[in-house]
PDB file of N, CA and C in Angstrom:
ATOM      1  N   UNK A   1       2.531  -8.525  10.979  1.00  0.00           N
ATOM      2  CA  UNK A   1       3.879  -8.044  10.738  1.00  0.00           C
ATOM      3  C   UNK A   1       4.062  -7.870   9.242  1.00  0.00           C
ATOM      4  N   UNK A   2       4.891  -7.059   8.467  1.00  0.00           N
ATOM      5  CA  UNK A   2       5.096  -6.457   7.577  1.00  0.00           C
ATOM      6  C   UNK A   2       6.692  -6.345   7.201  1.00  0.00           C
ATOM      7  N   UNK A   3       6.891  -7.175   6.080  1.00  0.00           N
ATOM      8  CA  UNK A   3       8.249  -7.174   5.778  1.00  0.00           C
ATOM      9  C   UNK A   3       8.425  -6.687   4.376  1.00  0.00           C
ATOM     10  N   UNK A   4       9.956  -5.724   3.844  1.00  0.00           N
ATOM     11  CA  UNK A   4       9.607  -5.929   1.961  1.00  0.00           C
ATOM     12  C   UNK A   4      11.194  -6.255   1.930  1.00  0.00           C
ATOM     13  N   UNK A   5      11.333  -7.459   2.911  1.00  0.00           N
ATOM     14  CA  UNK A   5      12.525  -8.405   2.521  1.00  0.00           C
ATOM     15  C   UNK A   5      11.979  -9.477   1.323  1.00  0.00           C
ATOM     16  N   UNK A   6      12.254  -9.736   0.260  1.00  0.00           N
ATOM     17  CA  UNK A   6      11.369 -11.286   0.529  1.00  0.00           C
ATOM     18  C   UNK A   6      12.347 -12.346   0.511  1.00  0.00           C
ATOM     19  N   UNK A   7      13.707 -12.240   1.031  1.00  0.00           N
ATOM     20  CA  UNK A   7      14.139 -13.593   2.151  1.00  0.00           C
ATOM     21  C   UNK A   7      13.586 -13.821   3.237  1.00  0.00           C
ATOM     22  N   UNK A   8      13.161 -12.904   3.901  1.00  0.00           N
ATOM     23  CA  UNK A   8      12.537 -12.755   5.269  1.00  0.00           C
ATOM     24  C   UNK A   8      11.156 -13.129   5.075  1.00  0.00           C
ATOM     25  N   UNK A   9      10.513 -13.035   3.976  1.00  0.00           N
ATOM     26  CA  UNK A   9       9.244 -13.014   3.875  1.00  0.00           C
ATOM     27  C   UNK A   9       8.664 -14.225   3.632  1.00  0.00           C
ATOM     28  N   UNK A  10      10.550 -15.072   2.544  1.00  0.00           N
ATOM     29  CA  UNK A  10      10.090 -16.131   2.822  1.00  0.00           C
ATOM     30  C   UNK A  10      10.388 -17.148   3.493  1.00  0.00           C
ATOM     31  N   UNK A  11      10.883 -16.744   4.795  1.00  0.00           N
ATOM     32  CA  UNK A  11      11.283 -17.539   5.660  1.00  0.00           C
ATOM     33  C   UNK A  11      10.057 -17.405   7.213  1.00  0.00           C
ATOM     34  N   UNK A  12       9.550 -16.758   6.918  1.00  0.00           N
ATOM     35  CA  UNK A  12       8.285 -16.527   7.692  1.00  0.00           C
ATOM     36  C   UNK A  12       7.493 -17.518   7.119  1.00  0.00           C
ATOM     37  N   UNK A  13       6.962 -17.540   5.911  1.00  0.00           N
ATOM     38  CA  UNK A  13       6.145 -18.585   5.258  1.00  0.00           C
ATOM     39  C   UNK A  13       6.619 -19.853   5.511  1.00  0.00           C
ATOM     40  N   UNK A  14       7.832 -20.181   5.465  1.00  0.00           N
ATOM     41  CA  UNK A  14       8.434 -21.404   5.702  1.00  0.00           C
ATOM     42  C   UNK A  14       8.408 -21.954   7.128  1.00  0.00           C
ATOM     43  N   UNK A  15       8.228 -21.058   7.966  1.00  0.00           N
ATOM     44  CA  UNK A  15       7.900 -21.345   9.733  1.00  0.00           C
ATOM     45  C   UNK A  15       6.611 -21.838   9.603  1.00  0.00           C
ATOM     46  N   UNK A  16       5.852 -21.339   8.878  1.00  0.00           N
ATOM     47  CA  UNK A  16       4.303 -21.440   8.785  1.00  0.00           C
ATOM     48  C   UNK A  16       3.902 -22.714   8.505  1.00  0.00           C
ATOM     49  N   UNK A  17       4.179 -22.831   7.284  1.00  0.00           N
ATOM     50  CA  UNK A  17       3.976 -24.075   6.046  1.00  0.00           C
ATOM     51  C   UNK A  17       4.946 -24.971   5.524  1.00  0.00           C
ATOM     52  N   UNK A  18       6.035 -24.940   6.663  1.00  0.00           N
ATOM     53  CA  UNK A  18       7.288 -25.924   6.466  1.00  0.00           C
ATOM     54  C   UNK A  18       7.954 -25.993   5.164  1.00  0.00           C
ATOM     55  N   UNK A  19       9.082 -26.552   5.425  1.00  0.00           N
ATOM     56  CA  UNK A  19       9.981 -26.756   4.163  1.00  0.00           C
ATOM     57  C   UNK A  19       9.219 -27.154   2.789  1.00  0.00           C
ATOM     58  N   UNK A  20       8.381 -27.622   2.782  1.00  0.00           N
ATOM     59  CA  UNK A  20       7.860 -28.054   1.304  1.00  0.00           C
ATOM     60  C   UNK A  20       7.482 -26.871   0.529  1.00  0.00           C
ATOM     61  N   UNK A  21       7.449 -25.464   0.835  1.00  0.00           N
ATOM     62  CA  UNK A  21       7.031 -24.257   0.103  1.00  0.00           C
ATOM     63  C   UNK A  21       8.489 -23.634  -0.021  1.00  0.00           C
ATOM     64  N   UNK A  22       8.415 -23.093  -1.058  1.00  0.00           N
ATOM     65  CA  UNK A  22       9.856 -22.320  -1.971  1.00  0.00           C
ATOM     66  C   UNK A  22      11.301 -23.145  -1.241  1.00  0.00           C
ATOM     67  N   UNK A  23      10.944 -24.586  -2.349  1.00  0.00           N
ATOM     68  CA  UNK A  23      12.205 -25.412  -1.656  1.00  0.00           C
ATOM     69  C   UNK A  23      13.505 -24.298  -2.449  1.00  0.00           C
ATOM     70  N   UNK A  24      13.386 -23.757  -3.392  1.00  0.00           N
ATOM     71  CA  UNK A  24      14.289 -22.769  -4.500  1.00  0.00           C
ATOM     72  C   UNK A  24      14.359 -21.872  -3.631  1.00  0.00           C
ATOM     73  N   UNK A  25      15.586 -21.157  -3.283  1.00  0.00           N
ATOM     74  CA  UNK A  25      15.602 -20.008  -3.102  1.00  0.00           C
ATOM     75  C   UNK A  25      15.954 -19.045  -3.517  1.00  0.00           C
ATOM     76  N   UNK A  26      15.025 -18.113  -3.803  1.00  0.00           N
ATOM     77  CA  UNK A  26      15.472 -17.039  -5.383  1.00  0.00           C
ATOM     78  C   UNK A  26      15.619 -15.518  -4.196  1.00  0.00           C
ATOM     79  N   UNK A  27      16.244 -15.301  -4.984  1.00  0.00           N
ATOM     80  CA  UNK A  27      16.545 -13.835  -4.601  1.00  0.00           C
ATOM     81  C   UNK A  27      16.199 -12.736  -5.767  1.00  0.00           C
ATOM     82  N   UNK A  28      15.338 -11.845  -4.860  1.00  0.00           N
ATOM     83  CA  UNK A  28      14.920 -10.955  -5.450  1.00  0.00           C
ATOM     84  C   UNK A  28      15.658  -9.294  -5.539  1.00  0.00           C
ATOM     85  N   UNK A  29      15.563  -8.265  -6.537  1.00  0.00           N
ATOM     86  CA  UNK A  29      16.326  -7.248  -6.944  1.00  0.00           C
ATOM     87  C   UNK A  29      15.692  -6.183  -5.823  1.00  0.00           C
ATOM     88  N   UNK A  30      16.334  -5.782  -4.747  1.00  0.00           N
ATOM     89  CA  UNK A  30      15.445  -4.540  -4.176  1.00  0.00           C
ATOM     90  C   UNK A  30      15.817  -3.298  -4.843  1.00  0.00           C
ATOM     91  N   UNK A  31      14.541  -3.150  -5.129  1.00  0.00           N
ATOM     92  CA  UNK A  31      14.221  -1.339  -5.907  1.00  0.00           C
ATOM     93  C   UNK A  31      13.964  -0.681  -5.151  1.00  0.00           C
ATOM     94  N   UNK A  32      15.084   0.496  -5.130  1.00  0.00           N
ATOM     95  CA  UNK A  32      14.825   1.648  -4.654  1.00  0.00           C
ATOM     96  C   UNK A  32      13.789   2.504  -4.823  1.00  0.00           C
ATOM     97  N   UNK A  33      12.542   3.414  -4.292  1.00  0.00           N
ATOM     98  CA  UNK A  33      11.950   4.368  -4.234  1.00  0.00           C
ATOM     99  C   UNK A  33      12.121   5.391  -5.767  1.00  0.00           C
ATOM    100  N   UNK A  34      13.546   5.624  -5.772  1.00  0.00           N
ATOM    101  CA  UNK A  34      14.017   6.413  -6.849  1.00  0.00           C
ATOM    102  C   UNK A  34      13.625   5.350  -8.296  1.00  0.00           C
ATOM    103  N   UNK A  35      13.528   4.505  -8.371  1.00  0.00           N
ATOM    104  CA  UNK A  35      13.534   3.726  -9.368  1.00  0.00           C
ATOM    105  C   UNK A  35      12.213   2.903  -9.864  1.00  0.00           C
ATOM    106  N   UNK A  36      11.466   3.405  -8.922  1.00  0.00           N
ATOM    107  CA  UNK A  36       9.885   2.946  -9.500  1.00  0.00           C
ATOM    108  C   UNK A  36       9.596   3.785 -10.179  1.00  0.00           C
ATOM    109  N   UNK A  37       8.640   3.881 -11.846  1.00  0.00           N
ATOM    110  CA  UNK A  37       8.680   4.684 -12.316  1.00  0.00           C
ATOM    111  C   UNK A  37       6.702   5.435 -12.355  1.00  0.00           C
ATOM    112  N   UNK A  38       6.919   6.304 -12.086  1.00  0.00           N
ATOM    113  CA  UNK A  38       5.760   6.790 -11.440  1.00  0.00           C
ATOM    114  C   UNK A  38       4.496   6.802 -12.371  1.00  0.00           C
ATOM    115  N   UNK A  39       3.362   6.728 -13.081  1.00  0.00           N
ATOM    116  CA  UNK A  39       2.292   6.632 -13.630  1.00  0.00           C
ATOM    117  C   UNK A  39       1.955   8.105 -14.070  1.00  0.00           C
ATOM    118  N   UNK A  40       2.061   8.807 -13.085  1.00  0.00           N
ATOM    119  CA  UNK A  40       1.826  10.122 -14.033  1.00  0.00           C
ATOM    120  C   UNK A  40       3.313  11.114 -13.346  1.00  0.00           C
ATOM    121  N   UNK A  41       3.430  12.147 -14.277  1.00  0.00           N
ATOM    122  CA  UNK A  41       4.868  12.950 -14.439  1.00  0.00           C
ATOM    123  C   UNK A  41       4.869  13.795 -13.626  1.00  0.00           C
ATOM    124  N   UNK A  42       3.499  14.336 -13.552  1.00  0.00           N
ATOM    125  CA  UNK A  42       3.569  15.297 -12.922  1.00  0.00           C
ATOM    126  C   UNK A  42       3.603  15.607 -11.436  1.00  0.00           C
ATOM    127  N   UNK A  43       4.236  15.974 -10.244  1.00  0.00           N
ATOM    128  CA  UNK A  43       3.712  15.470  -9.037  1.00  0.00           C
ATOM    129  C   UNK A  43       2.478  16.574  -8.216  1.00  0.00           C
ATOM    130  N   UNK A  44       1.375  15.870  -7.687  1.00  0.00           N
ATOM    131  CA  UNK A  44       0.298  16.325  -7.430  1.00  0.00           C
ATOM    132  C   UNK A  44       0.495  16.927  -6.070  1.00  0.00           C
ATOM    133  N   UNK A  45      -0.542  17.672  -6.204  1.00  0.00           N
ATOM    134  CA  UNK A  45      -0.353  18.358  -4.824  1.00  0.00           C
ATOM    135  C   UNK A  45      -1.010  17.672  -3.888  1.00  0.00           C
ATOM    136  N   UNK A  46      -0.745  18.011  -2.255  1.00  0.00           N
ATOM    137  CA  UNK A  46      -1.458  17.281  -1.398  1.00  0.00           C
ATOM    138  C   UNK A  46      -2.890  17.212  -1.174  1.00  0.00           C
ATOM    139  N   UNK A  47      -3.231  18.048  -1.844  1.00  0.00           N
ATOM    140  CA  UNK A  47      -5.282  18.717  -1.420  1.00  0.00           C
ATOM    141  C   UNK A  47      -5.189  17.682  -2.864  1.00  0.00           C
ATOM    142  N   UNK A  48      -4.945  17.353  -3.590  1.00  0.00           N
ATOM    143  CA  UNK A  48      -5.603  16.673  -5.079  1.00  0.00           C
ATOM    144  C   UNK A  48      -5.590  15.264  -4.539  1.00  0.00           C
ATOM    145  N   UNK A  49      -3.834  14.899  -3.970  1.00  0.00           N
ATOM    146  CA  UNK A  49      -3.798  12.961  -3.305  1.00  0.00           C
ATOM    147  C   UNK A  49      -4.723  12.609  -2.734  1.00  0.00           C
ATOM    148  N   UNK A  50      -5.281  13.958  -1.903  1.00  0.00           N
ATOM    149  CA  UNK A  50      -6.240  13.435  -0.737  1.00  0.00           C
ATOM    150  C   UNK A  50      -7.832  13.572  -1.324  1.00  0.00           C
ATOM    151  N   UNK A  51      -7.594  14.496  -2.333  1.00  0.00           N
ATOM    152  CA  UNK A  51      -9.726  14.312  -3.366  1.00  0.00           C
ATOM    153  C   UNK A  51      -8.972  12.830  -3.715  1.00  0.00           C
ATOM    154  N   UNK A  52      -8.304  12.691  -4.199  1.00  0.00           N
ATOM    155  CA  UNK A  52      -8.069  11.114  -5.072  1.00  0.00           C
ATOM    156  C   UNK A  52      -8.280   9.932  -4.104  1.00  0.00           C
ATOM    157  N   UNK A  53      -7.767  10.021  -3.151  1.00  0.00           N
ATOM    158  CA  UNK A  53      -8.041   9.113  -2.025  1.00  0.00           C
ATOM    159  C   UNK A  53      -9.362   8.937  -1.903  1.00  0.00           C
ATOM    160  N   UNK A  54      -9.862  10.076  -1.349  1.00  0.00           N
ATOM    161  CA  UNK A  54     -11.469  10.057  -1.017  1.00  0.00           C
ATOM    162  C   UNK A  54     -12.328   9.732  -1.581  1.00  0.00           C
ATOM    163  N   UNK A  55     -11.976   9.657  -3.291  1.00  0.00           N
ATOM    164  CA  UNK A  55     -13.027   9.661  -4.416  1.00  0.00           C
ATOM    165  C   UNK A  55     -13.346   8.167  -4.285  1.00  0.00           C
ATOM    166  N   UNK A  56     -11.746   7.653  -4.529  1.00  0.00           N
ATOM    167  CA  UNK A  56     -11.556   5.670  -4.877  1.00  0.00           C
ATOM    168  C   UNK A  56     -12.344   5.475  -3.274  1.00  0.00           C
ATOM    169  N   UNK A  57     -12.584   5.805  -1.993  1.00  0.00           N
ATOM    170  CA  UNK A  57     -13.084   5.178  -0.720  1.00  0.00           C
ATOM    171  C   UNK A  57     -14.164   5.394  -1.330  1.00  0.00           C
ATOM    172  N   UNK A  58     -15.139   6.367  -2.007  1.00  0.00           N
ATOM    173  CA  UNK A  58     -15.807   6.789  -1.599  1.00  0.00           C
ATOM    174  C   UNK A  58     -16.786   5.536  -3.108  1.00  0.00           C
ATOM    175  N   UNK A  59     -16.192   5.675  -3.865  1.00  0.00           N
ATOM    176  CA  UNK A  59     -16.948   5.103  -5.153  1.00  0.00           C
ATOM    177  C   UNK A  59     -16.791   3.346  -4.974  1.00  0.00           C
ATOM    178  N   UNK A  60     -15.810   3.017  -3.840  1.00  0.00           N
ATOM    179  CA  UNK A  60     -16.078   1.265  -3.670  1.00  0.00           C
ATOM    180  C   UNK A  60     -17.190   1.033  -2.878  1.00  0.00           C
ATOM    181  N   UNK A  61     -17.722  -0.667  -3.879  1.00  0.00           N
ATOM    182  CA  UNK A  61     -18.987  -0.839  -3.516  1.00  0.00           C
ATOM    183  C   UNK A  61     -19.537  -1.292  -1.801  1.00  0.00           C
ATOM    184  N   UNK A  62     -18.693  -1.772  -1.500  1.00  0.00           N
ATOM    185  CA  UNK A  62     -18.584  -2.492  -0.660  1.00  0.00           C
ATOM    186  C   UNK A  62     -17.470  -1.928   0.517  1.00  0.00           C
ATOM    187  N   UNK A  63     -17.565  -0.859   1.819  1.00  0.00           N
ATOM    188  CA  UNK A  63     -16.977  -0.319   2.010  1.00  0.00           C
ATOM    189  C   UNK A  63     -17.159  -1.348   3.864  1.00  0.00           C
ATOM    190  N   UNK A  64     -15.413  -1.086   4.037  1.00  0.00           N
ATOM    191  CA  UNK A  64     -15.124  -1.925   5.638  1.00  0.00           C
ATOM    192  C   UNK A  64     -15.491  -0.822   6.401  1.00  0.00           C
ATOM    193  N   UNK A  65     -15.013  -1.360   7.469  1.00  0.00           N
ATOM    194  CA  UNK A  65     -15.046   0.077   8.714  1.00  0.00           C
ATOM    195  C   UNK A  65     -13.858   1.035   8.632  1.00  0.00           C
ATOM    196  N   UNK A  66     -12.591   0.520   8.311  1.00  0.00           N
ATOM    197  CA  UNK A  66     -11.397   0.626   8.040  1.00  0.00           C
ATOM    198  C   UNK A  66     -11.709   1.992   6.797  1.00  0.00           C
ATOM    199  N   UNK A  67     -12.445   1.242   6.026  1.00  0.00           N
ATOM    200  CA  UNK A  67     -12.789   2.354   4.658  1.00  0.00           C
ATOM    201  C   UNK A  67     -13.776   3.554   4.756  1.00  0.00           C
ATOM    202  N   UNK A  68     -14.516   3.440   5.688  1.00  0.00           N
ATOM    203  CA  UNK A  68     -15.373   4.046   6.674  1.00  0.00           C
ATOM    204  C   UNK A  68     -14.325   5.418   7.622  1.00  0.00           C
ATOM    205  N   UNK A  69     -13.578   4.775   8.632  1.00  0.00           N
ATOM    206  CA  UNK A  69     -12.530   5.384   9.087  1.00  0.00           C
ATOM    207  C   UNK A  69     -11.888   6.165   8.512  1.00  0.00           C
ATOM    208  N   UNK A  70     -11.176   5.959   7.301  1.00  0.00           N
ATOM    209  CA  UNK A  70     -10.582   6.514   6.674  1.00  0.00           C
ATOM    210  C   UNK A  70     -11.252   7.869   5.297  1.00  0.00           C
ATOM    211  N   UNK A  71     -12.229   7.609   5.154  1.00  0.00           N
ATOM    212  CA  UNK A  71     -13.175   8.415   4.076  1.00  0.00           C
ATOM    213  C   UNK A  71     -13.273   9.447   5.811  1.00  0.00           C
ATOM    214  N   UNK A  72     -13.938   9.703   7.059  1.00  0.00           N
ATOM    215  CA  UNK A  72     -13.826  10.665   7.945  1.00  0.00           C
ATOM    216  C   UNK A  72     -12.786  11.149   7.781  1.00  0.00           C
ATOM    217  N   UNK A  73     -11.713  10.724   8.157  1.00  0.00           N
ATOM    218  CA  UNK A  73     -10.388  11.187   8.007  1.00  0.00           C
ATOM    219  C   UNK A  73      -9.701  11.660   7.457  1.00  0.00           C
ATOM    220  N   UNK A  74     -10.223  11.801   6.059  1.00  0.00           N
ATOM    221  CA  UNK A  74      -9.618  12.290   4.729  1.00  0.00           C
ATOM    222  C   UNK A  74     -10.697  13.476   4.619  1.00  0.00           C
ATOM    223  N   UNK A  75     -12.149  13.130   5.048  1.00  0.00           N
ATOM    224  CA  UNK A  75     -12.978  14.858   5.082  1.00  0.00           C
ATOM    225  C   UNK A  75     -12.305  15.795   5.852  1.00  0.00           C
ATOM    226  N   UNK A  76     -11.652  15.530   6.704  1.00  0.00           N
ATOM    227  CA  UNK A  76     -11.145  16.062   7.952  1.00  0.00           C
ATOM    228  C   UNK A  76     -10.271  16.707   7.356  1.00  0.00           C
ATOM    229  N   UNK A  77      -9.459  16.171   6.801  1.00  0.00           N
ATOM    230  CA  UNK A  77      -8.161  16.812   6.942  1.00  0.00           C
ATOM    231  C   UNK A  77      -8.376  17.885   5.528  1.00  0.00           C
ATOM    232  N   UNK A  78      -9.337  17.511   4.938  1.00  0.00           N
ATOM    233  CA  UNK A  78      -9.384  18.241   3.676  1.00  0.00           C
ATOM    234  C   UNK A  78     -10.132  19.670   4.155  1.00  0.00           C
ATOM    235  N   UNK A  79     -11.210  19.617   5.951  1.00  0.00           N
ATOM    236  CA  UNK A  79     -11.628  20.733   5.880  1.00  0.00           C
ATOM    237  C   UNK A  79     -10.766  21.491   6.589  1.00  0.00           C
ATOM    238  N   UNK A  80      -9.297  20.659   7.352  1.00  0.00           N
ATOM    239  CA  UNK A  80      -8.528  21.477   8.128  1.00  0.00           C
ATOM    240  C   UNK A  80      -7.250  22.022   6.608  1.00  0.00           C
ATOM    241  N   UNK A  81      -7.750  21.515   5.140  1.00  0.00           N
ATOM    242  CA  UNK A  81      -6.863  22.208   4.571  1.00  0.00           C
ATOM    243  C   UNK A  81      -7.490  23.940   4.276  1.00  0.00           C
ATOM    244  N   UNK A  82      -8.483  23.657   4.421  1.00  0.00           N
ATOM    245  CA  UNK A  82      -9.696  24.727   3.777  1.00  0.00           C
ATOM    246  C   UNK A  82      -9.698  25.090   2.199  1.00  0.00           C
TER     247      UNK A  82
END
């Protein structure tokens, strides 16, 4: 399961590993989408996200099945971009 509460996130942990973990409870600022600030300016096109994708699967040393799966999947779609 997958949460980007983190009250929720940490109250899951706390079911887990009982009260003795984050006896504090802090509250965190949720950032909007609009407000992350992006690394590069320019926005890329979809045929470039997906060489970029493929490159980082393709150049890790140590690749899962998952990473496997996904490097097919990304040839794929790159030959159904033509």
């Amino acid at each position: 399961m997958f949460t980007w509460n983190p009250d929720k996130s940490l109250e899951i942990v706390r079911e887990f590993m009982g009260d003795e973990v984050g006896t504090q409870k802090k509250s965190f600022p949720v950032v909007k989408k609009s407000q992350v600030n992006n690394p590069t300016s320019n926005p890329k096109s979809k045929k470039e996200e997906v060489l970029q994708s493929l490159e980082y699967l393709k150049s890790k040393q140590v690749k899962t099945k998952q990473d496997k799966d996904s490097i097919y999947t990304l040839e794929m779609v790159l030959k159904s971009m033509g």
